[in-house]
PDB file of N, CA and C in Angstrom:
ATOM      1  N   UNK A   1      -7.307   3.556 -15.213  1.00  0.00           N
ATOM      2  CA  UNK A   1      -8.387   2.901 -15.925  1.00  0.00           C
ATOM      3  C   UNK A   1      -7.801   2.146 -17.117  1.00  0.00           C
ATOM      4  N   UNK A   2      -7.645   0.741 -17.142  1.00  0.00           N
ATOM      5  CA  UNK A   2      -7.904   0.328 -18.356  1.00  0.00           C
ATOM      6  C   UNK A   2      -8.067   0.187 -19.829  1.00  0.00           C
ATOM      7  N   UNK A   3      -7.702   0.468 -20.780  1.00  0.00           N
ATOM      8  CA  UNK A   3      -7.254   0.531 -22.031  1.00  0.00           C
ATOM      9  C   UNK A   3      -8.651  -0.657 -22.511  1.00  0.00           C
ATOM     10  N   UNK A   4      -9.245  -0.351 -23.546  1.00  0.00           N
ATOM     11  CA  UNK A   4      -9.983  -1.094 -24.247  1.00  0.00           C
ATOM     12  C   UNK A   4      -9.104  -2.228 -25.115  1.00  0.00           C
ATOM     13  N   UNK A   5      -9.285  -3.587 -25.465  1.00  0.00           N
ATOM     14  CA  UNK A   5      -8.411  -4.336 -25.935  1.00  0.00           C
ATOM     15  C   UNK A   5      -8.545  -3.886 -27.658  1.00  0.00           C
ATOM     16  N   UNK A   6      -9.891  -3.393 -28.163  1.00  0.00           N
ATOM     17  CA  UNK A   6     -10.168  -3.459 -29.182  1.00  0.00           C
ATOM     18  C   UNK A   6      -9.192  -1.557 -29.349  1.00  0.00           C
ATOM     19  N   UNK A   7      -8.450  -1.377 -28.391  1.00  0.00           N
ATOM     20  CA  UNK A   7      -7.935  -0.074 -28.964  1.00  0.00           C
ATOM     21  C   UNK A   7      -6.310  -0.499 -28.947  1.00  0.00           C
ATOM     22  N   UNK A   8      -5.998  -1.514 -28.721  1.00  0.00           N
ATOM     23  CA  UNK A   8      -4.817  -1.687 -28.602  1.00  0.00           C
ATOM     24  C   UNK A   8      -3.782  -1.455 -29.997  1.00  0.00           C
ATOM     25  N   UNK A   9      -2.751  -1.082 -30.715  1.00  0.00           N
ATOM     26  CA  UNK A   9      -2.026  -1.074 -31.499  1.00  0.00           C
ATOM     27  C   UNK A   9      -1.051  -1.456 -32.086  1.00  0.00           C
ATOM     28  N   UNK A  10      -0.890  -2.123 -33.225  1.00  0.00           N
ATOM     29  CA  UNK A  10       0.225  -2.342 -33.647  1.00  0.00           C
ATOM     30  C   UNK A  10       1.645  -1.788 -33.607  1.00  0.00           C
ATOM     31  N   UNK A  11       2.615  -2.524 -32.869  1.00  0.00           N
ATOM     32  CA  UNK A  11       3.833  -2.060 -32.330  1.00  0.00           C
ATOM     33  C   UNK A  11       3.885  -1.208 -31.029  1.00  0.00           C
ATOM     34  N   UNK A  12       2.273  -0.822 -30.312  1.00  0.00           N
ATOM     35  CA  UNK A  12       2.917  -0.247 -29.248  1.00  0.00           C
ATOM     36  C   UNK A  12       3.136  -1.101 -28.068  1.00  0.00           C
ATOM     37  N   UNK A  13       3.264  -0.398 -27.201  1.00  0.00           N
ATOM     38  CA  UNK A  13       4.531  -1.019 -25.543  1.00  0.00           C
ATOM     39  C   UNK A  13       3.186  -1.090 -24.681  1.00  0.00           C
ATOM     40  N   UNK A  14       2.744  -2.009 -23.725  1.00  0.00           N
ATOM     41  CA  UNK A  14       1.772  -1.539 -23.255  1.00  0.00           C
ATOM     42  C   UNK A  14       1.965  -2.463 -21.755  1.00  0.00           C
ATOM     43  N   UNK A  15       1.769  -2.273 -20.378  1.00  0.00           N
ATOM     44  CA  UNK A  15       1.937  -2.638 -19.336  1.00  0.00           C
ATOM     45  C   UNK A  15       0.552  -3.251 -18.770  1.00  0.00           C
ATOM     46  N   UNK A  16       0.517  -4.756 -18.311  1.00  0.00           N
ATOM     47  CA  UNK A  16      -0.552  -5.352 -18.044  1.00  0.00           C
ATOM     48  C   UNK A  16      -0.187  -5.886 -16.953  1.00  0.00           C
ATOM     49  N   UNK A  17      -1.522  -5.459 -16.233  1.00  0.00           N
ATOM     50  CA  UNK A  17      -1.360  -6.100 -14.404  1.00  0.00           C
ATOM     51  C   UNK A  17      -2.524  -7.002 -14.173  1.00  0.00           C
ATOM     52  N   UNK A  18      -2.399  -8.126 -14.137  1.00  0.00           N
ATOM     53  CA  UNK A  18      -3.375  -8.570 -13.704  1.00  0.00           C
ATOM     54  C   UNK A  18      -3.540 -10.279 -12.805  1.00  0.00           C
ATOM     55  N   UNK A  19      -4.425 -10.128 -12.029  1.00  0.00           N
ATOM     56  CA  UNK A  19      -3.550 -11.498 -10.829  1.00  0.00           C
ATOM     57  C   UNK A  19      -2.587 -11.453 -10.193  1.00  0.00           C
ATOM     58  N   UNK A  20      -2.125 -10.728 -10.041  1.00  0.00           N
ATOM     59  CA  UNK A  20      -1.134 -10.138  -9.367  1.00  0.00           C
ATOM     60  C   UNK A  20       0.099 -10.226  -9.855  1.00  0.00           C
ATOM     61  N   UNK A  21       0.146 -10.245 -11.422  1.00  0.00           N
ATOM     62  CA  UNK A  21       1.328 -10.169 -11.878  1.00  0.00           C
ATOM     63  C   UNK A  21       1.511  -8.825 -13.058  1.00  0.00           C
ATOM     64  N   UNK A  22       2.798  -8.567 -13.212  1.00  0.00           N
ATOM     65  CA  UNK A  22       2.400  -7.525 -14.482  1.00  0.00           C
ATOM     66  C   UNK A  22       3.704  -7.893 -15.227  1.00  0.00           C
ATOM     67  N   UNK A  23       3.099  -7.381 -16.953  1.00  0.00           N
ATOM     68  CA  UNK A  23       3.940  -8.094 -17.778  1.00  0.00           C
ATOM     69  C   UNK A  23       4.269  -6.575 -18.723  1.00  0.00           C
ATOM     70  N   UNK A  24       4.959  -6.309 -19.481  1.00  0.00           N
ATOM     71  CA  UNK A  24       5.623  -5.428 -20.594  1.00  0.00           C
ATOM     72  C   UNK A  24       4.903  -5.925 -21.835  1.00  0.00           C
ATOM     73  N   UNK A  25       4.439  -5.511 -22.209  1.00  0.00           N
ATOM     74  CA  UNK A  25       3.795  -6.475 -23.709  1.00  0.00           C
ATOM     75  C   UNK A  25       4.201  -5.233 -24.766  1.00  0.00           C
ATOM     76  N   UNK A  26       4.626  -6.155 -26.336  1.00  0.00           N
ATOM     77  CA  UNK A  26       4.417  -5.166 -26.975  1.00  0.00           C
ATOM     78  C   UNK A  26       3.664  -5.902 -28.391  1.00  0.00           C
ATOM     79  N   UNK A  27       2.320  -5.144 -29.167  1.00  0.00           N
ATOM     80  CA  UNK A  27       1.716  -5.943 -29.876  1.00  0.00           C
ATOM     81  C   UNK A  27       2.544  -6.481 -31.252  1.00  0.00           C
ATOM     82  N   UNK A  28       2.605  -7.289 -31.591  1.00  0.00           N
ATOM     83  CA  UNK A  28       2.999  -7.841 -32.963  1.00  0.00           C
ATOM     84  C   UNK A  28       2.143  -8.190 -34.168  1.00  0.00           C
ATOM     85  N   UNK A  29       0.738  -8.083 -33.617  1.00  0.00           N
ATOM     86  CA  UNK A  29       0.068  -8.480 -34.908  1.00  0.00           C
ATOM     87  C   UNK A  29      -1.550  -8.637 -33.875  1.00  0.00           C
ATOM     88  N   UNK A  30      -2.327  -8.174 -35.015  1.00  0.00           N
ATOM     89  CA  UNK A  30      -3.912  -8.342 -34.913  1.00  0.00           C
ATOM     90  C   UNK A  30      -4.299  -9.381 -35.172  1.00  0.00           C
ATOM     91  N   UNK A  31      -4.954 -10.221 -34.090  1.00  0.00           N
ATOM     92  CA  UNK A  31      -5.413 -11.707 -35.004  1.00  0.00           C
ATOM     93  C   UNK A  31      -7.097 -11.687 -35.316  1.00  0.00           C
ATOM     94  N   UNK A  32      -7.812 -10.562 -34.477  1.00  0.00           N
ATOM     95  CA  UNK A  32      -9.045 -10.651 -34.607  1.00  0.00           C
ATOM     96  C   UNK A  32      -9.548  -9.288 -33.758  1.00  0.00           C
ATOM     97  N   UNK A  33     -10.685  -9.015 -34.013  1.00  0.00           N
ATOM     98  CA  UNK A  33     -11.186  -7.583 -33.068  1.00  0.00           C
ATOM     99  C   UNK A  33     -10.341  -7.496 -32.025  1.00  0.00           C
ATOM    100  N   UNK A  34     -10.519  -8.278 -30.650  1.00  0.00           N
ATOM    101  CA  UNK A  34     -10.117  -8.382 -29.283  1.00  0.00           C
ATOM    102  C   UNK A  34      -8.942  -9.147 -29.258  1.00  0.00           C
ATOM    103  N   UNK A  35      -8.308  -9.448 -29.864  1.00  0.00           N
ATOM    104  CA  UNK A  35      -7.364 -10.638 -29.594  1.00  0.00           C
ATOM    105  C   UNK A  35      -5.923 -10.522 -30.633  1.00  0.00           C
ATOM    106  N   UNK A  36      -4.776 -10.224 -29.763  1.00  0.00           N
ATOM    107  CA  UNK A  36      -3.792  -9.721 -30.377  1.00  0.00           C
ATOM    108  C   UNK A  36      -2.531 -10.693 -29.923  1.00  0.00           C
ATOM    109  N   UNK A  37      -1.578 -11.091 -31.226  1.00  0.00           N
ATOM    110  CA  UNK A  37      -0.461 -11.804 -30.590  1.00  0.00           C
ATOM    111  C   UNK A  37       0.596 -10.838 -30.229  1.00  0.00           C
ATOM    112  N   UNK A  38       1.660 -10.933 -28.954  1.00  0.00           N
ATOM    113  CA  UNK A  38       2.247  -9.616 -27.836  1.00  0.00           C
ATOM    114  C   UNK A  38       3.076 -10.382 -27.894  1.00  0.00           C
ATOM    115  N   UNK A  39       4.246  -9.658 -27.605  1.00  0.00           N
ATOM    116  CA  UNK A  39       5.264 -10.184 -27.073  1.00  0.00           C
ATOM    117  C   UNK A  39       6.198  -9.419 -25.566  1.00  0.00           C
ATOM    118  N   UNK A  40       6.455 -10.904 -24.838  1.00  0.00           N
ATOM    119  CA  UNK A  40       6.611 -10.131 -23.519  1.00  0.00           C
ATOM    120  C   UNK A  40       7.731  -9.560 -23.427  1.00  0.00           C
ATOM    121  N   UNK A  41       7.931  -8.408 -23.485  1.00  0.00           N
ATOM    122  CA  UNK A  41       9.420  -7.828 -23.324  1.00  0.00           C
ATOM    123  C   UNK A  41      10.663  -8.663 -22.098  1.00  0.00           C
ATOM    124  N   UNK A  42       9.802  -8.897 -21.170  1.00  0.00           N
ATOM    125  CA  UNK A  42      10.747  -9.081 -20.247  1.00  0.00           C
ATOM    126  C   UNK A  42      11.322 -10.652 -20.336  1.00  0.00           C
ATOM    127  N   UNK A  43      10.395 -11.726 -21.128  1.00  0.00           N
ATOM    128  CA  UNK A  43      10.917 -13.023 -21.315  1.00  0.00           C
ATOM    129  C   UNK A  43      10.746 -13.302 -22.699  1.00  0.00           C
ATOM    130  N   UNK A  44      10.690 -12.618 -23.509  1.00  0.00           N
ATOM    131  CA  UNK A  44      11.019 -12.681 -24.962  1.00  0.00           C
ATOM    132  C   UNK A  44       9.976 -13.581 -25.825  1.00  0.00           C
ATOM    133  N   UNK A  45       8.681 -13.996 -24.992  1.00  0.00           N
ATOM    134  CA  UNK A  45       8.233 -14.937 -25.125  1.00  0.00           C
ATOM    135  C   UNK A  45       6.797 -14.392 -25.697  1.00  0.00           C
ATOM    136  N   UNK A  46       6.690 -15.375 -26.780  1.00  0.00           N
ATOM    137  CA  UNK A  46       5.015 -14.729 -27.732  1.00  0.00           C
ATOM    138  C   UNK A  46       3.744 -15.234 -26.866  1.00  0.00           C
ATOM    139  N   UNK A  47       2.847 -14.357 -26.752  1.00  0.00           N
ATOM    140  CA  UNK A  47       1.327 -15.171 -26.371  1.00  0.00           C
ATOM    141  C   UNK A  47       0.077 -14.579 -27.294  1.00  0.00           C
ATOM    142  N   UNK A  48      -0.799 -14.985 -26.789  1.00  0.00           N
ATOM    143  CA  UNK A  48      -1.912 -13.941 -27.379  1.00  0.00           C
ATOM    144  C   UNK A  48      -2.928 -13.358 -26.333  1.00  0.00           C
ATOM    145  N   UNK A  49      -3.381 -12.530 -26.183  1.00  0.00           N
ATOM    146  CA  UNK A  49      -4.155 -11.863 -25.251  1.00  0.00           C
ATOM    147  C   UNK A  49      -4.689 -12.328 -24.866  1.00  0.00           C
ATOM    148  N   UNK A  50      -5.672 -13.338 -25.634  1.00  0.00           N
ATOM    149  CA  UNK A  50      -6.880 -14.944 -25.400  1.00  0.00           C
ATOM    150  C   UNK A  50      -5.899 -15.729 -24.034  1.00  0.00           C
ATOM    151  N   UNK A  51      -4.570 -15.829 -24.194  1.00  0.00           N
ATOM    152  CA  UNK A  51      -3.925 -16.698 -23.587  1.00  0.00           C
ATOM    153  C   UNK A  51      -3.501 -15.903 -21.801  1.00  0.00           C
ATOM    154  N   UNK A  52      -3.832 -14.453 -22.035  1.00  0.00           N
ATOM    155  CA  UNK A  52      -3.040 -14.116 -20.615  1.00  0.00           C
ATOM    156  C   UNK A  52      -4.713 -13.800 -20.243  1.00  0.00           C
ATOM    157  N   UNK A  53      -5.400 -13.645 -20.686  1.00  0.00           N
ATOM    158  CA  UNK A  53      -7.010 -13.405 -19.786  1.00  0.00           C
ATOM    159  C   UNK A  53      -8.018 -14.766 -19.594  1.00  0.00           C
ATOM    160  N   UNK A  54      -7.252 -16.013 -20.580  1.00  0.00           N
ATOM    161  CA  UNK A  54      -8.360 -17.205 -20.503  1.00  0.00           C
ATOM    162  C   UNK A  54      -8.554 -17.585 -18.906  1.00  0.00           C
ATOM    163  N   UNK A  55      -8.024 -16.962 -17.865  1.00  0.00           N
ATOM    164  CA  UNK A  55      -8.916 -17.618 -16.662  1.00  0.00           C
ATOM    165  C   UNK A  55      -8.983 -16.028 -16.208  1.00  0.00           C
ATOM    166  N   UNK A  56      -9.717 -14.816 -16.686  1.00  0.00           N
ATOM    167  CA  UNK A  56     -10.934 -13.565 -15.864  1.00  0.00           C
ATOM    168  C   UNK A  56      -9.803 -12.823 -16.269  1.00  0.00           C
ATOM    169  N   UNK A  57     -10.392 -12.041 -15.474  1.00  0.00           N
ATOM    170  CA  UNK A  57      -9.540 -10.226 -14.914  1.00  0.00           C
ATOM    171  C   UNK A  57      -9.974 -10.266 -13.883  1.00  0.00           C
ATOM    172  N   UNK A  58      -8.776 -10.538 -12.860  1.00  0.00           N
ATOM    173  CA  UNK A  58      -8.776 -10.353 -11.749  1.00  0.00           C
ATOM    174  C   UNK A  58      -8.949  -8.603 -10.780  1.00  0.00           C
ATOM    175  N   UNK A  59      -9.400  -8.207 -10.056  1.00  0.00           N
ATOM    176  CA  UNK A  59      -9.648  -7.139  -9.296  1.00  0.00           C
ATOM    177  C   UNK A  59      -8.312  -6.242  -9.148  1.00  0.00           C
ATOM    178  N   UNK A  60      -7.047  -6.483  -9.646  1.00  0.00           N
ATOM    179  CA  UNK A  60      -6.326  -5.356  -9.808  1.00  0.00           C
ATOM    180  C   UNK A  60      -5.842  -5.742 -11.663  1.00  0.00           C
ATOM    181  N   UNK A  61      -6.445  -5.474 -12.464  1.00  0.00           N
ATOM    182  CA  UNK A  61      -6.677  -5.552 -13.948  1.00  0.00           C
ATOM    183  C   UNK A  61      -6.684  -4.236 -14.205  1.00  0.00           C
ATOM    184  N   UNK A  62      -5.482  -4.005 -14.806  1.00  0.00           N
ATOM    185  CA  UNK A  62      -5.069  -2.842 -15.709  1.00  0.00           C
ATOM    186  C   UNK A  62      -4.011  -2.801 -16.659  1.00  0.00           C
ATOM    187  N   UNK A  63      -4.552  -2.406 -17.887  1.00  0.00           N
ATOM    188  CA  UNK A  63      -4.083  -2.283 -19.466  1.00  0.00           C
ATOM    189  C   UNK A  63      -3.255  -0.881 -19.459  1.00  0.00           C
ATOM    190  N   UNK A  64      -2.251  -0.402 -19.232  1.00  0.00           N
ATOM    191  CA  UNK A  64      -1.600   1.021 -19.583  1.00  0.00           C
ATOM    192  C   UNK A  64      -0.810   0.913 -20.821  1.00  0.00           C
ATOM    193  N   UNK A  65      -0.863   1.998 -21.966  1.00  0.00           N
ATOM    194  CA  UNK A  65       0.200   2.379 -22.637  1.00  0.00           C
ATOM    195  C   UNK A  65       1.489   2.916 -22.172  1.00  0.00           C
ATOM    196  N   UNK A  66       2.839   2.233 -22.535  1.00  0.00           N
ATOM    197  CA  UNK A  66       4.213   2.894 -21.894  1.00  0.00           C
ATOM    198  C   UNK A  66       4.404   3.748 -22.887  1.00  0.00           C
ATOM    199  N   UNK A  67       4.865   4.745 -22.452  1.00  0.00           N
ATOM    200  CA  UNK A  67       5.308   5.856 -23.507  1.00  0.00           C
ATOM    201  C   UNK A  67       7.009   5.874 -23.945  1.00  0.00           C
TER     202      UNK A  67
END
């Protein structure tokens, strides 16, 4: 199940699947309630949450914390 976005945390590791892709994210900063700038572990590359969901959540959409 899914992770709420508005529970997400500063500095943690968190694994996102969605569209059939999955990414390593780890948060860097709160920009607003729902909407956090991440950075992708695996391509070093900044986005913001707005930017990996602006087209849905696709039917295998899942938010996990990595421990």
């Amino acid at each position: 199940m899914a992770i709420a976005l508005d529970n997400l945390r500063v500095g943690s590791v968190y694994k996102m699947v969605n569209m059939g892709e999955t990414r390593k994210l780890q948060v860097v900063d709160r920009l607003s309630r729902e909407d956090f700038k991440v950075k992708d572990l695996d391509t070093l590359e900044y986005y913001t949450i707005f930017e990996l969901l602006q087209w849905g959540k696709g039917k295998d959409y899942d938010l996990d914390e990595l421990r």
